[in-house]
C-alpha atoms as a PDB file:
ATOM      1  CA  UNK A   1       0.000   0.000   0.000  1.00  0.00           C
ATOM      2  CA  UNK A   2       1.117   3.833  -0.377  1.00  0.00           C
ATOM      3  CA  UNK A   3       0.706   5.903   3.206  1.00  0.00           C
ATOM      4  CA  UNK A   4       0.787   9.483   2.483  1.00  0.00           C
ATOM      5  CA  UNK A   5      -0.235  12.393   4.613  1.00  0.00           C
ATOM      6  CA  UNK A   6      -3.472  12.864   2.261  1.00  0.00           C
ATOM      7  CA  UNK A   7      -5.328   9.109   2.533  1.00  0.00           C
ATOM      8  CA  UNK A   8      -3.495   8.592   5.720  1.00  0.00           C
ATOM      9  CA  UNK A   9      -6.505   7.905   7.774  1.00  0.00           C
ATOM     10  CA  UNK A  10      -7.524   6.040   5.271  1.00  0.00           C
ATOM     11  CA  UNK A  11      -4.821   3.428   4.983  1.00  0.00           C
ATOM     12  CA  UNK A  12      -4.880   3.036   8.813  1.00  0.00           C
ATOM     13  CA  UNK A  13      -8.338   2.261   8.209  1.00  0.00           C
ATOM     14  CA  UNK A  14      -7.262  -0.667   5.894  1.00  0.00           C
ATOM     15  CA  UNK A  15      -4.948  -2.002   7.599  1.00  0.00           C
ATOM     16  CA  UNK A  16      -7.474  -2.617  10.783  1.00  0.00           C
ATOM     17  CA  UNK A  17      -9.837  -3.957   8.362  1.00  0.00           C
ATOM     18  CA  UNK A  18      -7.048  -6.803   7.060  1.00  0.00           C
ATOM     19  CA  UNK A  19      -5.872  -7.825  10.208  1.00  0.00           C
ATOM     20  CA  UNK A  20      -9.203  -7.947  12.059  1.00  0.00           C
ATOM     21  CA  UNK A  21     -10.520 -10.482   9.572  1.00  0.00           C
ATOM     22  CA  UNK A  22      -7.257 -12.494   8.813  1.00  0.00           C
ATOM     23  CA  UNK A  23      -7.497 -15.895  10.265  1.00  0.00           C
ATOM     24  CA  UNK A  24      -3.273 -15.580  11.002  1.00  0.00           C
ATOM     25  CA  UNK A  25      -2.900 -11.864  11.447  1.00  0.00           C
ATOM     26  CA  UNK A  26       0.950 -12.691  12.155  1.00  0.00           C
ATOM     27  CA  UNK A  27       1.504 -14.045   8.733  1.00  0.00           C
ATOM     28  CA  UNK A  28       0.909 -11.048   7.541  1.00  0.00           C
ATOM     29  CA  UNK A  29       3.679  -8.228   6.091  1.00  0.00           C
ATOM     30  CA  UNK A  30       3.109  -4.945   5.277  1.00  0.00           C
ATOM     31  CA  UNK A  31       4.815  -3.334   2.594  1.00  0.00           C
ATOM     32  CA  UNK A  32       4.312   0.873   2.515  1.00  0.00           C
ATOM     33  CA  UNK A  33       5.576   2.627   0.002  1.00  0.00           C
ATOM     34  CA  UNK A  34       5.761   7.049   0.865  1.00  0.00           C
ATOM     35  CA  UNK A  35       6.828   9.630  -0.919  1.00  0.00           C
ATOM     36  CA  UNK A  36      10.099  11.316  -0.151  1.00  0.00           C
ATOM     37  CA  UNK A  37       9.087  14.715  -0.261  1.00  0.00           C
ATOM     38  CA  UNK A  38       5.771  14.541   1.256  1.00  0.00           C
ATOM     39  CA  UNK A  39       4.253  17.341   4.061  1.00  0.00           C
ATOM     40  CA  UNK A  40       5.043  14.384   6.478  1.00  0.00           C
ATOM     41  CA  UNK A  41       7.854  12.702   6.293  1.00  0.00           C
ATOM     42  CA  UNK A  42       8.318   8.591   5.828  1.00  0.00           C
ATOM     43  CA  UNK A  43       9.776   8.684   9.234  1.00  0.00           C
ATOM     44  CA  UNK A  44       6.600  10.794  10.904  1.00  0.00           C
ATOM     45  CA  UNK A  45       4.672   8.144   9.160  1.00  0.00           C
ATOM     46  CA  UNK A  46       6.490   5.484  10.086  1.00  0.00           C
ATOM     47  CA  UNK A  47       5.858   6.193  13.815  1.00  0.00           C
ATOM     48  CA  UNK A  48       2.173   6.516  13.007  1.00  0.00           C
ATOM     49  CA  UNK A  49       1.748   3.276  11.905  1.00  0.00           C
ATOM     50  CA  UNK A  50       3.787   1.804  14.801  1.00  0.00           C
ATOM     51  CA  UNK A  51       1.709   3.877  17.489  1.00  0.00           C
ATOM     52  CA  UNK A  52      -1.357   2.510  16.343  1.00  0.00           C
ATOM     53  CA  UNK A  53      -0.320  -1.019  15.208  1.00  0.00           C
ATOM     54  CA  UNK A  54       2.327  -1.712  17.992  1.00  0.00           C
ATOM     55  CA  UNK A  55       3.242  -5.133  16.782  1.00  0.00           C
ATOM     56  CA  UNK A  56       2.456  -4.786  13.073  1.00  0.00           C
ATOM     57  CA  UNK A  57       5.182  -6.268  10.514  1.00  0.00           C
ATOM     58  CA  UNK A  58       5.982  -3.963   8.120  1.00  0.00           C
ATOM     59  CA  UNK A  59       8.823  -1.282   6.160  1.00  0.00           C
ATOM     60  CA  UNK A  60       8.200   2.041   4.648  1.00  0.00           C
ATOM     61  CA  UNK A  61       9.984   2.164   1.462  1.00  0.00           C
ATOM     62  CA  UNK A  62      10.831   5.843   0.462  1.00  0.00           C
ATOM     63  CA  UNK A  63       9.272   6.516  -3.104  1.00  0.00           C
ATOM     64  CA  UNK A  64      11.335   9.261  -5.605  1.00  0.00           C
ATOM     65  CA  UNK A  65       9.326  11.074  -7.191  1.00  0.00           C
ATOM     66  CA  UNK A  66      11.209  12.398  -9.902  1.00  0.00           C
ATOM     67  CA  UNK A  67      11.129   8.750 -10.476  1.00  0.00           C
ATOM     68  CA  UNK A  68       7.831   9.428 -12.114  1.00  0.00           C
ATOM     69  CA  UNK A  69       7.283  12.763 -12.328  1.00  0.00           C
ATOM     70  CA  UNK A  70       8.699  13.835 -16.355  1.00  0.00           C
ATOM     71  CA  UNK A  71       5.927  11.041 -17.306  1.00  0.00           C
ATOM     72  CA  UNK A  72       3.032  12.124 -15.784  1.00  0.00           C
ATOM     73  CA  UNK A  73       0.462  13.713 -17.858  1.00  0.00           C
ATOM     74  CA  UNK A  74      -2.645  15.925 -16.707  1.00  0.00           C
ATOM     75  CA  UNK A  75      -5.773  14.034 -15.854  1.00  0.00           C
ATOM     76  CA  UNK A  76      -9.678  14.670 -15.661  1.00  0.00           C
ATOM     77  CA  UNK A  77      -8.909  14.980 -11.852  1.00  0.00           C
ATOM     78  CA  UNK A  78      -5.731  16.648 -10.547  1.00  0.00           C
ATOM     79  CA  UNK A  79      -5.715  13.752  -6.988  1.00  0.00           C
ATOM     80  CA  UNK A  80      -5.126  11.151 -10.176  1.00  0.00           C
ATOM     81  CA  UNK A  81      -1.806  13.183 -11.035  1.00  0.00           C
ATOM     82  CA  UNK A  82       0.253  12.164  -7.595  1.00  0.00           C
ATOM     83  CA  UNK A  83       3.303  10.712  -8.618  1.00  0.00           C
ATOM     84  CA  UNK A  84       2.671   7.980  -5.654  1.00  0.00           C
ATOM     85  CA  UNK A  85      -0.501   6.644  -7.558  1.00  0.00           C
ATOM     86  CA  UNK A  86       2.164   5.706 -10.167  1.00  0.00           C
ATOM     87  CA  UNK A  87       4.356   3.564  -6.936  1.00  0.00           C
ATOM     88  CA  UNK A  88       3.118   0.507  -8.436  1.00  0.00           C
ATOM     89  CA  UNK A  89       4.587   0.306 -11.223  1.00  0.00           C
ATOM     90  CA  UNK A  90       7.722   0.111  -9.419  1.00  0.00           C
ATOM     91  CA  UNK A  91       7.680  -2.297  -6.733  1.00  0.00           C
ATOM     92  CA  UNK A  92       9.775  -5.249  -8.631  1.00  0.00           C
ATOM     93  CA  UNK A  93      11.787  -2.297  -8.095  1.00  0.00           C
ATOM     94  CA  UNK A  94      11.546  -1.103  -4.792  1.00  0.00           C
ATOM     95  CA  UNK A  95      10.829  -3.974  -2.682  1.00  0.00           C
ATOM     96  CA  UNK A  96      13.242  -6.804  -2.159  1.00  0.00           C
ATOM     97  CA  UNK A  97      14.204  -9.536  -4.761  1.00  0.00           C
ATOM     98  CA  UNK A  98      13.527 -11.947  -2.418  1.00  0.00           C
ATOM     99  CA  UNK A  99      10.051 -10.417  -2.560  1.00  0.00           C
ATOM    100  CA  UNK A 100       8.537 -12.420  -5.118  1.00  0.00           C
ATOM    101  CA  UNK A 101       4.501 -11.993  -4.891  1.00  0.00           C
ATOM    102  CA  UNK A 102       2.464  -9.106  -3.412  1.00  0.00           C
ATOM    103  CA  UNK A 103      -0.966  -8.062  -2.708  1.00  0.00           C
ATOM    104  CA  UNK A 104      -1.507  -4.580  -3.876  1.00  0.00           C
ATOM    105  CA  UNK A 105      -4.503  -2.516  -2.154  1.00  0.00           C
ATOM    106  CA  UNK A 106      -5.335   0.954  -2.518  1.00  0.00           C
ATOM    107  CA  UNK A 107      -5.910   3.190   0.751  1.00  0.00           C
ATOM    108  CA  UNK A 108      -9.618   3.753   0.546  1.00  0.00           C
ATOM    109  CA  UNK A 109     -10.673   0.215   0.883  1.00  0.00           C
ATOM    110  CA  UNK A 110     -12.081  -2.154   3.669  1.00  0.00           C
ATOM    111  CA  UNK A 111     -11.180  -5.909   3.775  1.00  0.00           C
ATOM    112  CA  UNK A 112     -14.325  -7.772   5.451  1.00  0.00           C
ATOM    113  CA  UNK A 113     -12.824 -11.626   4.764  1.00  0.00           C
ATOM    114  CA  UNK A 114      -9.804 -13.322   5.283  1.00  0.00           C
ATOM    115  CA  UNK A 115      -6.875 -11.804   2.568  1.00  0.00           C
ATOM    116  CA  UNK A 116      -5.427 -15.519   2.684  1.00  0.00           C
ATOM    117  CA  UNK A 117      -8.220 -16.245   0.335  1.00  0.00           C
ATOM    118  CA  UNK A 118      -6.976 -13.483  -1.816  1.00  0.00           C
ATOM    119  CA  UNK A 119      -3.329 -14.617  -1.650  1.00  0.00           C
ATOM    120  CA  UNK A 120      -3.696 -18.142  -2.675  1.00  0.00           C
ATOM    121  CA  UNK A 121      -5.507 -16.740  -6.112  1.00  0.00           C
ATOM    122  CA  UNK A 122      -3.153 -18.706  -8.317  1.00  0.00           C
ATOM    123  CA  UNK A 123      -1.876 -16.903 -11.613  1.00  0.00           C
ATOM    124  CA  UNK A 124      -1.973 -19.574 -14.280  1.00  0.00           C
ATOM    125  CA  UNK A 125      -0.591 -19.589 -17.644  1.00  0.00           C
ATOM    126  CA  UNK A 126       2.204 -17.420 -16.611  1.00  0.00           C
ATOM    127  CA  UNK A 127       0.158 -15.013 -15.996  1.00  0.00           C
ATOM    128  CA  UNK A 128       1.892 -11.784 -14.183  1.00  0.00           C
ATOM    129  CA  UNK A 129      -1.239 -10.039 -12.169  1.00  0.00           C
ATOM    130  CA  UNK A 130      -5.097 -11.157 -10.957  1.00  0.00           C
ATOM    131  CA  UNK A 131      -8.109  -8.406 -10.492  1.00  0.00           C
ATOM    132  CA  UNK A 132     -11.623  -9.001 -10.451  1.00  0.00           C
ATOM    133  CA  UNK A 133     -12.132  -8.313 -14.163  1.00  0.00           C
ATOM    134  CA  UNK A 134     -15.464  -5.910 -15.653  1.00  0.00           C
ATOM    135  CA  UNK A 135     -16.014  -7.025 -19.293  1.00  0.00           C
ATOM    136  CA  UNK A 136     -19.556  -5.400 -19.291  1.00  0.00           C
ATOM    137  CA  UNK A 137     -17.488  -2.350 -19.214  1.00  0.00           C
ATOM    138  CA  UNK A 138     -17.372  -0.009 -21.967  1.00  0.00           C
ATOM    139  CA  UNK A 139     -13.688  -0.661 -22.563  1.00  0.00           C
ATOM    140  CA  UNK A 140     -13.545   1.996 -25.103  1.00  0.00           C
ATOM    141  CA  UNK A 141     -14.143   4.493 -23.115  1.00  0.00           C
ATOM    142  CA  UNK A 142     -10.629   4.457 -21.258  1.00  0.00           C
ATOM    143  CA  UNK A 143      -9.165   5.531 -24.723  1.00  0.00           C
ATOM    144  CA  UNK A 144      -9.501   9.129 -26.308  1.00  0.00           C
ATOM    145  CA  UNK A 145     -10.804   8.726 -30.296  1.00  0.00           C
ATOM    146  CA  UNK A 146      -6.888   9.655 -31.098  1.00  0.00           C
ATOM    147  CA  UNK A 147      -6.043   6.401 -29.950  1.00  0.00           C
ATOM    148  CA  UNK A 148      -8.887   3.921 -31.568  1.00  0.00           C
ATOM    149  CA  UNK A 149      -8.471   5.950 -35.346  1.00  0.00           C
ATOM    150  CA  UNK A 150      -4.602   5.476 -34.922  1.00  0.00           C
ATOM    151  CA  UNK A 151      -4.872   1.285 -36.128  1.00  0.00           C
ATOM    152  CA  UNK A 152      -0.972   0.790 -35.052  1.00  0.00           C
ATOM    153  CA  UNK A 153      -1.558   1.784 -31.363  1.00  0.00           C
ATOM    154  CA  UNK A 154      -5.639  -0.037 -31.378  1.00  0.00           C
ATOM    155  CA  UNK A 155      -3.907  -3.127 -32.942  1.00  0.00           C
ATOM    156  CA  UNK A 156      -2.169  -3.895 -29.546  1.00  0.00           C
ATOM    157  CA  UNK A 157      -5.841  -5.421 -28.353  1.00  0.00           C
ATOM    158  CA  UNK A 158      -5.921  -7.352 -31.679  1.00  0.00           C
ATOM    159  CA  UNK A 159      -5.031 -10.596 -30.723  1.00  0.00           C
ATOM    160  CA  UNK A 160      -6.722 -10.236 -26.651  1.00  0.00           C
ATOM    161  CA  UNK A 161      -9.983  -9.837 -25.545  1.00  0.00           C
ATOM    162  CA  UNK A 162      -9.265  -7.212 -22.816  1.00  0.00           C
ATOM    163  CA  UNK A 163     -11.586  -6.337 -20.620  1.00  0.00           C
ATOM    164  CA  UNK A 164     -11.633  -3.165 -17.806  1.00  0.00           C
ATOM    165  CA  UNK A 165      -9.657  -3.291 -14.547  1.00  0.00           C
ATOM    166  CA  UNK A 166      -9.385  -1.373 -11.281  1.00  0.00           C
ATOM    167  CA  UNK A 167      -6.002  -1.396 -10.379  1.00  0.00           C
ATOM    168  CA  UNK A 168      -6.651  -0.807  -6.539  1.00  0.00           C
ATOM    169  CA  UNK A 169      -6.964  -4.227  -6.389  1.00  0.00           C
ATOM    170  CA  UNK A 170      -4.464  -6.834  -7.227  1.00  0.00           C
ATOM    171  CA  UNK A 171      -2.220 -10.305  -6.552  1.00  0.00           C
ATOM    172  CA  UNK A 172       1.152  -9.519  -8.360  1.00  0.00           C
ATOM    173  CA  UNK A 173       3.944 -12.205  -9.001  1.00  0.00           C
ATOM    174  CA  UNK A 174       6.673  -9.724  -8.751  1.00  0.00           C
ATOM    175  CA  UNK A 175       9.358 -12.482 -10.282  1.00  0.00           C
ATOM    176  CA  UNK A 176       7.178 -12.712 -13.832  1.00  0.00           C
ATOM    177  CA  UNK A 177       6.834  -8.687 -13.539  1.00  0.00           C
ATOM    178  CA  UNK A 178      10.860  -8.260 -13.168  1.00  0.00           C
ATOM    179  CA  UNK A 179      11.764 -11.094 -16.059  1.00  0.00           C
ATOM    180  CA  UNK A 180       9.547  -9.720 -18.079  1.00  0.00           C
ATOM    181  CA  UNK A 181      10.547  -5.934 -17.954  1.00  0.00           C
ATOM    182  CA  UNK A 182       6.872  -4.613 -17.050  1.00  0.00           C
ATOM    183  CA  UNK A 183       7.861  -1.591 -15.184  1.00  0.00           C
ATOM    184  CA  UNK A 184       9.115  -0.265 -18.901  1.00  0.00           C
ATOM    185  CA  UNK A 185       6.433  -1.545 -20.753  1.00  0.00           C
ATOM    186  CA  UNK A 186       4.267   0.488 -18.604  1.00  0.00           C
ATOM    187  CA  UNK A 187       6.766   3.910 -19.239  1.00  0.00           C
ATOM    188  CA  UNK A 188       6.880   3.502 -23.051  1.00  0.00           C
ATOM    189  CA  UNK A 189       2.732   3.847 -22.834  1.00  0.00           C
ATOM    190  CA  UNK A 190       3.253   6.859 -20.708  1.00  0.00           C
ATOM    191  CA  UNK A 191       5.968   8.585 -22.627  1.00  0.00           C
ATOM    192  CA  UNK A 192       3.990   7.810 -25.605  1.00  0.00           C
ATOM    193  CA  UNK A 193       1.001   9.811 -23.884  1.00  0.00           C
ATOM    194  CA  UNK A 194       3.106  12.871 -23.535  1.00  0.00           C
ATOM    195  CA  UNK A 195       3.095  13.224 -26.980  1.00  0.00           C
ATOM    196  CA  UNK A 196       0.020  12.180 -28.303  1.00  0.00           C
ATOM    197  CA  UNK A 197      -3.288  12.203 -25.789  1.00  0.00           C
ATOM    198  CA  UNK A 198      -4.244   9.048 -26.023  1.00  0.00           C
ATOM    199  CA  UNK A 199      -5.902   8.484 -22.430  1.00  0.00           C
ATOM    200  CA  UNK A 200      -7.365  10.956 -19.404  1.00  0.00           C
ATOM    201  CA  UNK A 201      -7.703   8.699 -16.476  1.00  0.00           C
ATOM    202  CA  UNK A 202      -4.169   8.858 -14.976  1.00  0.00           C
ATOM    203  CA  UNK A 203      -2.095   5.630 -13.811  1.00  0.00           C
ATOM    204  CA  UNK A 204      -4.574   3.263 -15.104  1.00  0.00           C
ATOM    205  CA  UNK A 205      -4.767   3.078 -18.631  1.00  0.00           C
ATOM    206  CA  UNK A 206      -1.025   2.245 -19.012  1.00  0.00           C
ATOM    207  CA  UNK A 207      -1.760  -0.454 -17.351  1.00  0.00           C
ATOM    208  CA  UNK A 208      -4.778  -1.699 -19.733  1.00  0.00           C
ATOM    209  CA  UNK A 209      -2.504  -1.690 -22.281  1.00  0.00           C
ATOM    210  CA  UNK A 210      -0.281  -3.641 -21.315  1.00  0.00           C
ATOM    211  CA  UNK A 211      -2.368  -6.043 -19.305  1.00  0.00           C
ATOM    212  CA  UNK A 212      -5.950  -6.165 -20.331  1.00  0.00           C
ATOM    213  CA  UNK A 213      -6.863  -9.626 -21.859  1.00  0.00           C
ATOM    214  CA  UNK A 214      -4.112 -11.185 -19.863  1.00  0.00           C
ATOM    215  CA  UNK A 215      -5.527 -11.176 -16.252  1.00  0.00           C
ATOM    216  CA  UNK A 216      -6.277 -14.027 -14.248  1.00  0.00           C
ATOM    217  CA  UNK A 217      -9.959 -13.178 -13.181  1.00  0.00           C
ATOM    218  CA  UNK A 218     -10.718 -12.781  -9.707  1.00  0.00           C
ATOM    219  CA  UNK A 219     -13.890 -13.066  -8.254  1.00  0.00           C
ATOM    220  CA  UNK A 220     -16.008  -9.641  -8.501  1.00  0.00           C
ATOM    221  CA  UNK A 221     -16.126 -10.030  -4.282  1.00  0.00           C
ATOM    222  CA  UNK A 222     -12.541  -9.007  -4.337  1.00  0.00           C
ATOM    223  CA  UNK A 223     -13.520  -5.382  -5.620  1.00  0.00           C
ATOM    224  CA  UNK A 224     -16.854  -4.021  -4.926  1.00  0.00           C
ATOM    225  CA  UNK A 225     -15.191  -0.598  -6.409  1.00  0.00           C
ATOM    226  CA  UNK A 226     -16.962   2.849  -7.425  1.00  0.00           C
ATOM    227  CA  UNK A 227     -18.551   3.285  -3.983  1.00  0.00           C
ATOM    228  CA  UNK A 228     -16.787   7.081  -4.230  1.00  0.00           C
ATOM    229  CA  UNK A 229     -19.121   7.942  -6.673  1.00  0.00           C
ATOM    230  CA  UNK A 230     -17.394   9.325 -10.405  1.00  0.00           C
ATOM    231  CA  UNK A 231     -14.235  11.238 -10.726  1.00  0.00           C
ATOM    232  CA  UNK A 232     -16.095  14.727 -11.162  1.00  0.00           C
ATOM    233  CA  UNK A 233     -19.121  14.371  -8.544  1.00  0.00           C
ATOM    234  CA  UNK A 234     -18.427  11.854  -6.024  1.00  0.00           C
ATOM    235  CA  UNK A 235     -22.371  10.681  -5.972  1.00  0.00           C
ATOM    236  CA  UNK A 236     -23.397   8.050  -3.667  1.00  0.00           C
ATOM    237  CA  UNK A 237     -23.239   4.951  -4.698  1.00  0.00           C
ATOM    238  CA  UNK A 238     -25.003   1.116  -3.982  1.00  0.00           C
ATOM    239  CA  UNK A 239     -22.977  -2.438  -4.057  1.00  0.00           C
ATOM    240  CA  UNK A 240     -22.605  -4.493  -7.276  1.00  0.00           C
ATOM    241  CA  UNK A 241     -25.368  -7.558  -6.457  1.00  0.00           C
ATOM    242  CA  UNK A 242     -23.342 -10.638  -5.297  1.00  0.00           C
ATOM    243  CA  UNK A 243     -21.216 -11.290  -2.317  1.00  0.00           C
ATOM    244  CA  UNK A 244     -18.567  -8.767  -0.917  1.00  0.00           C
ATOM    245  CA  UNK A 245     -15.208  -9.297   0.436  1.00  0.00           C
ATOM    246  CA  UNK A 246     -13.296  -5.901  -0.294  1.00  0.00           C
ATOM    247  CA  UNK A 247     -15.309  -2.399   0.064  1.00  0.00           C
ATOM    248  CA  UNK A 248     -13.976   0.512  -2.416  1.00  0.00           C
ATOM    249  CA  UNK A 249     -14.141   3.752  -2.168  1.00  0.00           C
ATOM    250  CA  UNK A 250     -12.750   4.860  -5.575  1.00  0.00           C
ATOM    251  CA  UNK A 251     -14.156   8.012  -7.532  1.00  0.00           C
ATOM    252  CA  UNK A 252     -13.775  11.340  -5.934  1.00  0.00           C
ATOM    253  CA  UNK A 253     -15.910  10.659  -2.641  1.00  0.00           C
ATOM    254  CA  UNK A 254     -13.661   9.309   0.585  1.00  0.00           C
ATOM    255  CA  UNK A 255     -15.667   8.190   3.005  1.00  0.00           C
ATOM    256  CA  UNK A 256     -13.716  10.129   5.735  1.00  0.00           C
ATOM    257  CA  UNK A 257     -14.227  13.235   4.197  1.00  0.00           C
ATOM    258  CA  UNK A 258     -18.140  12.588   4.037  1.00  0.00           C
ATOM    259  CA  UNK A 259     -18.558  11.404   7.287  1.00  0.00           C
ATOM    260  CA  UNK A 260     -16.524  14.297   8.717  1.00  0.00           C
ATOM    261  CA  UNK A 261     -18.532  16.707   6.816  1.00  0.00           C
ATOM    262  CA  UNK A 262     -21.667  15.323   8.190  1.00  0.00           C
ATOM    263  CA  UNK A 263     -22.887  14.035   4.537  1.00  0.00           C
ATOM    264  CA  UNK A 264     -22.227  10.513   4.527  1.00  0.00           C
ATOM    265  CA  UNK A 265     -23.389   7.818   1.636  1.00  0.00           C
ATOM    266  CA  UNK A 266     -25.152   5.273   3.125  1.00  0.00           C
ATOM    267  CA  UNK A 267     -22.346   2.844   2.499  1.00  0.00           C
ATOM    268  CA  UNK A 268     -20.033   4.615   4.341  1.00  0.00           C
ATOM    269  CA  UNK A 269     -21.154   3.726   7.051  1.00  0.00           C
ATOM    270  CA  UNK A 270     -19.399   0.301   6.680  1.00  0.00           C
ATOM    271  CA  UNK A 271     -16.220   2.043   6.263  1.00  0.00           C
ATOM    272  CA  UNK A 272     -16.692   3.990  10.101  1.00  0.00           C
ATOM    273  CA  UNK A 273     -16.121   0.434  12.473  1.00  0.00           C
ATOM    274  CA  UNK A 274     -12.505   0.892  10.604  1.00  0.00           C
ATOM    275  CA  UNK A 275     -11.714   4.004  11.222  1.00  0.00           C
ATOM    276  CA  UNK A 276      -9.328   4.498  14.478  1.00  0.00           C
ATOM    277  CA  UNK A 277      -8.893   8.787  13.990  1.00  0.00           C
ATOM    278  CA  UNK A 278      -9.526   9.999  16.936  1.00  0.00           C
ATOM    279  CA  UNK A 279      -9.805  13.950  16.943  1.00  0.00           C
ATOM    280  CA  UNK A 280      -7.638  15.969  19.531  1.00  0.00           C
ATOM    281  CA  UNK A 281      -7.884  19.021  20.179  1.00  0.00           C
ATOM    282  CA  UNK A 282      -4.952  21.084  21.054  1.00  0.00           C
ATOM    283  CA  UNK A 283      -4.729  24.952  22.516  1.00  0.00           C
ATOM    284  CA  UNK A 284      -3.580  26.902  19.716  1.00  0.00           C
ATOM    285  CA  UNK A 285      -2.415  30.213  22.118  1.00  0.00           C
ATOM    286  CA  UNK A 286      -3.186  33.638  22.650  1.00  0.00           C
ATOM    287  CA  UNK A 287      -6.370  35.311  24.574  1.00  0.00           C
ATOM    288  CA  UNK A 288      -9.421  33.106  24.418  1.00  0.00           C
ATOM    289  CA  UNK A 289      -7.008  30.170  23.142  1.00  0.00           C
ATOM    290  CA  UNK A 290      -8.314  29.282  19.632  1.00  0.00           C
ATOM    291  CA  UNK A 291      -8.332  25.101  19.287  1.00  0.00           C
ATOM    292  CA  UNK A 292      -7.595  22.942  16.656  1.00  0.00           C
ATOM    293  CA  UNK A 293      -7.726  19.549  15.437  1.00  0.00           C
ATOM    294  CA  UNK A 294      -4.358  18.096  15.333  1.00  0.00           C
ATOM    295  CA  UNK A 295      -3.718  16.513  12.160  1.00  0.00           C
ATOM    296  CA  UNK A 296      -2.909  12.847  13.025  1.00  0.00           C
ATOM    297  CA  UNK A 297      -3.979  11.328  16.332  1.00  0.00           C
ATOM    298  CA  UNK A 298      -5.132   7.910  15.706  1.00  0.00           C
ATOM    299  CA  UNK A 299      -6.329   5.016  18.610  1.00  0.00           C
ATOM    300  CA  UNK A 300      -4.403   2.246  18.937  1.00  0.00           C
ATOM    301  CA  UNK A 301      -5.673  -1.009  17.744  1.00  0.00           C
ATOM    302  CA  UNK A 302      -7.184  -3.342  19.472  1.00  0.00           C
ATOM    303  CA  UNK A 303      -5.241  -6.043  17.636  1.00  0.00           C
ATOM    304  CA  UNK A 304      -2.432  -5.733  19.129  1.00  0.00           C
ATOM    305  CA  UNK A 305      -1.652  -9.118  21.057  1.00  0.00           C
ATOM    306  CA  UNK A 306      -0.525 -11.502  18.300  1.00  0.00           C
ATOM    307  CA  UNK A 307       3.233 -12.813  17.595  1.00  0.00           C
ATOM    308  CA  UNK A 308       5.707 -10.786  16.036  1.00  0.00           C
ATOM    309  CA  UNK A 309       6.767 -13.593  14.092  1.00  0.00           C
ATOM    310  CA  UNK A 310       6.339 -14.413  10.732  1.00  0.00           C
ATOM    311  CA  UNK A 311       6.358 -17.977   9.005  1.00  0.00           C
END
């Protein structure tokens, strides 16, 4: 997961969520990856996380962003255009070769089963990542009309049957992803995009093209995503009909943000028995002594009693 000063609260949040339904909490590792030049530092979050998870195993993993940054291109919203949404694409990278398969989650999710069921997803066929896969979708959409009328760049589908992913969600087998170079195969799409618009929807499209029709499908349960509404209005949204493992909040809506502004979605409310901010309120000085919220200040967790070791 990222952990920035921005969604903070919101990848505490997931965190409780995983280990309060894991069946071996211990088993599990947490891999963070935060941005070097962020308004709080890798180290302040660093001490977050261990304040409120006291015997959590993970590492923070400093993210450059200059890494990133020449590639980006504007998006239809400017949240899409942090360099750390683009930390991903860089964790054969980043994390340890030894490291050879991850989970990825964004921060504005809630796990309500056991992420052991997630982990032993096996990728078959060689296959390098598995997301719940949408092929009702309107795949075209996630192109501008540049790209479909320009038949060398739409011929890259012509022999797959790709079908729309949310990248907030997936089981990566970071050995396949190194050998095969993926972390460059996703630049070449973005440097391409700096010169000819041929997407607006940020980090994900690059990833589309390189991986649509080529991901091992994962049960729908594993990504009840869009519950933050669109990318423009936020609107409340309802559950995809089926079963539900993983709550997401992507779109522009955070359910934080609408609970603290007293205009919650329904659904958010399954995001609150999560959340462990807990509001202080500190004397900010002079006559009358204005207060304020600090910005952090987060209860510890209540799961907090299981062995530091790891199998």
């Amino acid at each position: 997961m990222t952990l920035d000063s921005g969604y903070l609260r919101g990848s505490i949040a997931a965190v409780h969520s995983v280990l309060r339904h894991s069946s071996c909490p211990e088993n599990i590792f947490f891999h963070f990856i935060a941005a070097e030049f962020d308004s709080a530092s890798p180290r302040i979050l660093t001490r977050l996380v261990r304040s409120t998870f006291p015997s959590l195993n993970f590492k923070v993993y400093i993210f450059r962003e200059d890494t990133v940054i020449n590639l980006i291109s504007s998006s239809i919203r400017q949240a899409l255009e942090n360099p750390l949404n683009y930390a991903r694409n860089y964790l054969g990278d980043m994390l340890d070769s030894s490291i050879s398969r991850v989970i990825y989650l964004d921060s504005d999710i809630v796990v309500v089963d056991d992420i052991h069921k997630l982990w032993n997803v096996t990728l078959t066929e060689n296959r390098v990542i598995g997301a719940p896969e949408y092929c009702h979708a309107n795949f075209t959409k996630y192109f501008t009309d540049e790209f479909w009328l320009d038949p060398l760049l739409s011929r890259v589908f012509g022999h797959r049957k790709p079908c729309y992913f949310n990248t907030g969600v997936m089981v990566m087998d970071l050995v396949r992803w190194r050998e095969g170079n993926y972390r460059k195969r996703i630049e070449n799409w973005m440097e391409l995009q700096r010169k000819k618009r041929i997407y607006e929807l940020g980090s994900l499209p690059p990833f589309l093209l390189v991986f649509a029709g080529n991901v091992e499908a994962i049960g729908h349960r594993w990504n009840q995503h869009g519950l933050g509404g669109d990318n423009v209005n936020g609107v409340c949204r309802s559950l995809h009909p089926g079963p539900v493992s993983l709550l997401h909040w992507s779109g522009k809506g955070k359910p934080w943000v609408r609970l603290d502004e007293k205009k919650p979605c329904p659904l958010d409310r399954l995001w609150e028995p999560y959340d462990l901010f807990k509001p202080q309120l500190v004397n900010g000085g002079g006559r009358g002594g204005i207060t304020r919220e600090q910005p952090w200040s987060f209860s510890s967790s209540i799961l907090v009693g299981y062995s530091h070791d790891l199998l």
